[in-house]
Protein backbone atom coordinates (compact mmCIF):
# COMPACT_ATOMS: atom_id res chain seq x y z
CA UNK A 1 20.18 23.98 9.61
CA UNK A 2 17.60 23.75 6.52
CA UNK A 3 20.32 25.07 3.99
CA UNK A 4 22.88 22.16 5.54
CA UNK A 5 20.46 19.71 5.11
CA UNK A 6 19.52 21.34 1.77
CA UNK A 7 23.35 20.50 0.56
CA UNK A 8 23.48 17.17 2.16
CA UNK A 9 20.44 15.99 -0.08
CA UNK A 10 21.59 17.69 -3.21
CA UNK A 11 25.64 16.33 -2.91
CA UNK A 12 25.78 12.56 -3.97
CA UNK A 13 28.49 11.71 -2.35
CA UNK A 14 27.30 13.64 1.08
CA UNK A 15 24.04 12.04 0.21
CA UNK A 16 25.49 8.34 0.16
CA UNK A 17 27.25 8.94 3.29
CA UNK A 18 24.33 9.99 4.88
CA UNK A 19 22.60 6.77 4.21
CA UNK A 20 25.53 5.14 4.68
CA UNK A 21 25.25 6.70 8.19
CA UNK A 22 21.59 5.51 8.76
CA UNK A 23 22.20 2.29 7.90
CA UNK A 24 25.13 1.93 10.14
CA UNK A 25 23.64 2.67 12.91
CA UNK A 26 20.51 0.90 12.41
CA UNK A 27 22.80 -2.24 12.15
CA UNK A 28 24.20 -1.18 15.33
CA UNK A 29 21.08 -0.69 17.12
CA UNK A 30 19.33 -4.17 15.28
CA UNK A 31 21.00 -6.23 18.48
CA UNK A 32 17.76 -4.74 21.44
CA UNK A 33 15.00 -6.23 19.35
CA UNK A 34 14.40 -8.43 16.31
CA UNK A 35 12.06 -5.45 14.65
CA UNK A 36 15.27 -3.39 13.77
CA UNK A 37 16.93 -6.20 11.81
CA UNK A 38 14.38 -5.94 9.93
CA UNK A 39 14.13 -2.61 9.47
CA UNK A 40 17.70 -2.62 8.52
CA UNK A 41 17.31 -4.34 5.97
CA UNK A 42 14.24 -2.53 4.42
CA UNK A 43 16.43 0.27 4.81
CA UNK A 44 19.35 -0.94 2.84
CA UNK A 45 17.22 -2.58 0.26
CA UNK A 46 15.48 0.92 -0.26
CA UNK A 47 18.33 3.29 -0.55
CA UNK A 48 20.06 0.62 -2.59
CA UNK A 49 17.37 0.64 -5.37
CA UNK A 50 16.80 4.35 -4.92
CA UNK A 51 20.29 5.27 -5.83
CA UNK A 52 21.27 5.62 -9.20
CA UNK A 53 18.75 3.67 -10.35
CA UNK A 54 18.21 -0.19 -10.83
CA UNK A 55 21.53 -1.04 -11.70
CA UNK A 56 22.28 -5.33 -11.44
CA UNK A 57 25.68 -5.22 -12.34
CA UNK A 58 25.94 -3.92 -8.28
CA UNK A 59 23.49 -6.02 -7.12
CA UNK A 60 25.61 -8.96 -6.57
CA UNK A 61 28.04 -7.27 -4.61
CA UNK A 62 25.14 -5.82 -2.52
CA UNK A 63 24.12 -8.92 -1.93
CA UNK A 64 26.97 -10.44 -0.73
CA UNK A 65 27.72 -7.51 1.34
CA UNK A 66 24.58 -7.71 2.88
CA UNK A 67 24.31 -11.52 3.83
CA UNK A 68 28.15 -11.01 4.93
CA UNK A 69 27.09 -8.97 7.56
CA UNK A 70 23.65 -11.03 8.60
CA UNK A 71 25.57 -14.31 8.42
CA UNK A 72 28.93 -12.84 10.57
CA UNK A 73 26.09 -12.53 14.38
CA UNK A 74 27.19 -8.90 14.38
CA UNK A 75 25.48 -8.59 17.54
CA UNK A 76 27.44 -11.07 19.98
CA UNK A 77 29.30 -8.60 21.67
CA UNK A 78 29.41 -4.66 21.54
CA UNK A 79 32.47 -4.06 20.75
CA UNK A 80 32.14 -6.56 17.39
CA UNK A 81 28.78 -5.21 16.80
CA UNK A 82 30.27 -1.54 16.87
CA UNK A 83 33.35 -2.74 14.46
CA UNK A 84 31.04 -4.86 12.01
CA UNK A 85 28.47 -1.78 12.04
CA UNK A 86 31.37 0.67 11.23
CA UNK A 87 32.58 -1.65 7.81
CA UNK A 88 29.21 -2.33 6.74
CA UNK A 89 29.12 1.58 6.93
CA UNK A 90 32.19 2.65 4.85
CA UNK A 91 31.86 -0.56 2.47
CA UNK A 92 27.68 0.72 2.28
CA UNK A 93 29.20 4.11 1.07
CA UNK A 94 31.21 3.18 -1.20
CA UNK A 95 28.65 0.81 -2.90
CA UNK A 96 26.23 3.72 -3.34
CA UNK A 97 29.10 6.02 -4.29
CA UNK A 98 30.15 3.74 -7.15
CA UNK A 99 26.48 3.37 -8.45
CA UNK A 100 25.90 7.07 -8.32
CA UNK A 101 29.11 7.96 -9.95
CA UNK A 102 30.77 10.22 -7.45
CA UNK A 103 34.16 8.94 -7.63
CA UNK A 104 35.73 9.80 -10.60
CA UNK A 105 38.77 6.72 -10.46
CA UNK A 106 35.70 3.93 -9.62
CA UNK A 107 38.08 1.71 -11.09
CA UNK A 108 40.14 1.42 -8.30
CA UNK A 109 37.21 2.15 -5.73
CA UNK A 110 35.01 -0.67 -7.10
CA UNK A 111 38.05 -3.36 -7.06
CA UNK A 112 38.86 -2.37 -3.36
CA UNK A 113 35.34 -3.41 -2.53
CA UNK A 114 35.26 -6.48 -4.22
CA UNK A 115 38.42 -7.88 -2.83
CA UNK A 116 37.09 -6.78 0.72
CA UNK A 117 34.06 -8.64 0.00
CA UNK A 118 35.85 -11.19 -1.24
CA UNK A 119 37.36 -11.20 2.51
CA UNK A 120 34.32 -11.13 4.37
CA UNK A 121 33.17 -14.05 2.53
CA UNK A 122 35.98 -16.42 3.59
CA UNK A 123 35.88 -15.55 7.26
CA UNK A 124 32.32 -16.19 7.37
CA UNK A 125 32.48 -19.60 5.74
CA UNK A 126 35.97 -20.17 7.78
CA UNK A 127 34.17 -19.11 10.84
CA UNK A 128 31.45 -20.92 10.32
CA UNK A 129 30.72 -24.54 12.00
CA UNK A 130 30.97 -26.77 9.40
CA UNK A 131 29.81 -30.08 10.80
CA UNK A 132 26.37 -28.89 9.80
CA UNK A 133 24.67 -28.01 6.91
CA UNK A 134 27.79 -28.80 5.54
CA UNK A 135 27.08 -29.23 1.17
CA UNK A 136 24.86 -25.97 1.67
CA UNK A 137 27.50 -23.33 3.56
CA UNK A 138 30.15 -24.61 0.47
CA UNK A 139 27.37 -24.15 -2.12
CA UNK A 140 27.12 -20.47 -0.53
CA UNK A 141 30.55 -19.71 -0.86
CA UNK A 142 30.66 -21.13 -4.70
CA UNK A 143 28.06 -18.98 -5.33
CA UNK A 144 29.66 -15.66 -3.58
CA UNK A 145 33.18 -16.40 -5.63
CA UNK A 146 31.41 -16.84 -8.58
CA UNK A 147 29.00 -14.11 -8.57
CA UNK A 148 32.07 -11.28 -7.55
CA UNK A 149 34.38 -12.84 -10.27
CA UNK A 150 31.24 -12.23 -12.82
CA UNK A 151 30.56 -8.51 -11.74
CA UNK A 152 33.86 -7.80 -11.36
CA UNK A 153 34.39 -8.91 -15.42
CA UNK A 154 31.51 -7.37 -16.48
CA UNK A 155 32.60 -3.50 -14.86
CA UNK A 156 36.04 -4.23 -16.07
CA UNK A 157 34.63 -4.40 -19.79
CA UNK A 158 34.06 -0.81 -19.34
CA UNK A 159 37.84 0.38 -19.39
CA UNK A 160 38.88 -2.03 -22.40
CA UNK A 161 38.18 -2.50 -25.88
CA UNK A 162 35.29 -3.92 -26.36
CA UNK A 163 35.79 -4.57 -30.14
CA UNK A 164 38.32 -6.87 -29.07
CA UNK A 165 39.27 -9.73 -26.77
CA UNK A 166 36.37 -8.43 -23.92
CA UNK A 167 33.95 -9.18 -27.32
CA UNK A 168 34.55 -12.52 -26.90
CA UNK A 169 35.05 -13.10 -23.76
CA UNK A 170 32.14 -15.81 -21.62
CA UNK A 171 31.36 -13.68 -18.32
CA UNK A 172 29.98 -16.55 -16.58
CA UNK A 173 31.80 -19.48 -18.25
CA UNK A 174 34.99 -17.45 -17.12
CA UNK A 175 34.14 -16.57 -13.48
CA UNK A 176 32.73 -20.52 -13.24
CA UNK A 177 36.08 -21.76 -13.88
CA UNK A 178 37.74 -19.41 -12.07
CA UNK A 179 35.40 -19.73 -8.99
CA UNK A 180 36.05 -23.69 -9.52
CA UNK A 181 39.48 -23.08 -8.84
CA UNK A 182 39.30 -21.15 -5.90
CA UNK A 183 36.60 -23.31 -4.71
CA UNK A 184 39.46 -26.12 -4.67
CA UNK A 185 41.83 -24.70 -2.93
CA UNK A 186 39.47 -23.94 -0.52
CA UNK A 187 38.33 -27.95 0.24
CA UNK A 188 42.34 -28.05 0.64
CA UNK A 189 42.77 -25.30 2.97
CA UNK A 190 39.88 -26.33 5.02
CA UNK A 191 42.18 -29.54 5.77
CA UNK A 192 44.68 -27.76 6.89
CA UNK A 193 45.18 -27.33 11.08
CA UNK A 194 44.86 -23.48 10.06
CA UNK A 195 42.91 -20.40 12.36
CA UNK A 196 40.15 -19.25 11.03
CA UNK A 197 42.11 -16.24 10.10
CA UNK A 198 45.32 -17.41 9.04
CA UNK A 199 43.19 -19.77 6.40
CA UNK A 200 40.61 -16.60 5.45
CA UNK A 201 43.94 -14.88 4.86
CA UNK A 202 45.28 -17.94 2.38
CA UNK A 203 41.61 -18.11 0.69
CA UNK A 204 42.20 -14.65 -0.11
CA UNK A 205 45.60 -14.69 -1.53
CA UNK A 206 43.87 -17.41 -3.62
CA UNK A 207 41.09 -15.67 -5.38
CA UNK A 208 42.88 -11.86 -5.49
CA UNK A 209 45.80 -14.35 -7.64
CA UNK A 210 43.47 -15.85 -9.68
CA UNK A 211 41.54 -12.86 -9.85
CA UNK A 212 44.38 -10.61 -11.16
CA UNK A 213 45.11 -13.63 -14.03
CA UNK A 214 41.43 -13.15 -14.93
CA UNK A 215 41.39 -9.57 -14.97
CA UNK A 216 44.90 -9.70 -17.30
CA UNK A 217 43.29 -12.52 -19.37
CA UNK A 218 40.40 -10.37 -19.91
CA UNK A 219 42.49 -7.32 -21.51
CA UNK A 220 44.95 -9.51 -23.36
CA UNK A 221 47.45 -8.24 -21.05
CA UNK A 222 48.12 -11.99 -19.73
CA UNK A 223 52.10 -12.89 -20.52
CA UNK A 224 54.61 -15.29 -18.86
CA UNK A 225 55.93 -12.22 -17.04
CA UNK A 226 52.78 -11.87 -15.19
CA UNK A 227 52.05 -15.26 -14.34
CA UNK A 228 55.76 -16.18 -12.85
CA UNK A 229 54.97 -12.71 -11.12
CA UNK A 230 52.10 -13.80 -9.57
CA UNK A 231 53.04 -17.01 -8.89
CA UNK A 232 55.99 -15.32 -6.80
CA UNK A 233 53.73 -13.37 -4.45
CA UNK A 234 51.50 -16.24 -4.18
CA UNK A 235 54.40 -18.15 -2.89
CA UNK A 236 55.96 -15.63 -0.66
CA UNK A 237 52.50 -14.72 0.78
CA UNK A 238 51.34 -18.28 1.35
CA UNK A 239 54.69 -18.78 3.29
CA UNK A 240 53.83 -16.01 5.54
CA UNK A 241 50.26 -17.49 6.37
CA UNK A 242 52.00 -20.65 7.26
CA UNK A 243 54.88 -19.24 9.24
CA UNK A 244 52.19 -17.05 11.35
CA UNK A 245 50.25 -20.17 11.77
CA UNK A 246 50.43 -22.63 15.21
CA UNK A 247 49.84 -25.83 12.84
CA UNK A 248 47.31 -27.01 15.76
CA UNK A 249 44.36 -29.20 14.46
């Protein structure tokens, strides 16, 4: 039993799963008494900082991760809280993973997680009453968009030339406009007689579009090719949401 747990502490990625694990099920178990929220959340805060390193190119998509999951009421059922608990889990994992360089194709790891977070942030704010506090909740979601379009353009500097175009290219004045944009679509979608998860669904087709324009523009890989191409599955998609949809206000 010692040597197991001897391997578990001294394999990263068995290491981040068992964390992972912990914080899971403290998550779960944070829904009997107010003391274990806040114990999960000491507990995520510590194994965050205590793997890799402090590393604040992550931090933004731990934070949204985390207030995702606080802002979601995890606990109003068991059967959500179990669900909610288990995605916090894997996404937790693959956070720490990516900081502590297990995976060797993070590329692809790290962009899974920020278009999932990217989800998680629209059906909260979709969810969401927003008859109150109303300026506040869309300053939230601004910030969110904004702060995943910056981290994901600063990791993606790491697999181009940074002599180059990436040299010169605004991290912040970028993901600003780009956030801006999304930001608009989402005052129009919010108008629309939409479900919650039918306009999450939109929002998201919105920012992983833009998203892939930004990511292009940022390796110089950005043509006319690419841009009627996204356009296309923007369209098709977008049709989809709105043929799924009831169109009741």
């Amino acid at each position: 039993m010692l040597k197991k747990l001897s391997s578990v502490i001294k394999n990263p990625a068995l290491r981040s799963a068992f964390k992972a694990a912990i914080a899971a099920l403290l998550l779960w178990s944070a829904n009997s008494h107010w003391s274990l929220a806040v114990l999960f959340v000491a507990t995520v805060f510590y194994f965050y900082f205590r793997s890799g390193g402090l590393r604040p190119s992550y931090f933004f998509s731990f934070s949204v991760l985390l207030l995702s999951v606080l802002f979601v009421n995890p606990w109003s059922s068991p059967l959500s809280s179990l669900i909610v608990s288990a995605v916090f889990g894997v996404l937790f994992f693959l956070l720490l993973s990516i900081k502590n360089l297990v995976f060797v194709n993070r590329r692809a790891i790290y962009h899974f997680l920020n278009n999932f977070l990217f989800a998680a942030v629209f059906l909260n704010f979709f969810l969401a009453d927003k008859s109150q506090l109303f300026f506040v909740k869309y300053l939230l979601v601004f910030g969110a968009i904004f702060l995943l379009f910056k981290e994901a353009t600063f990791f993606e500097k790491q697999y181009i030339n940074v002599g180059g175009l990436a040299a010169a290219f605004n991290d912040k004045l970028m993901a600003a406009i780009f956030a801006f944009v999304v930001f608009q679509f989402i005052w129009a979608i919010v108008l629309l007689p939409l479900g919650f998860l039918n306009a999450s669904a939109l929002a998201l087709v919105v920012a992983l579009t833009i998203k892939d324009l930004m990511m292009a523009r940022l390796s110089g890989n950005l043509d006319r090719q690419l841009v009627l191409r996204n356009i296309t599955i923007f369209i098709i998609f977008s049709l989809i949401i709105f043929a799924a949809s009831s169109w009741q206000p």
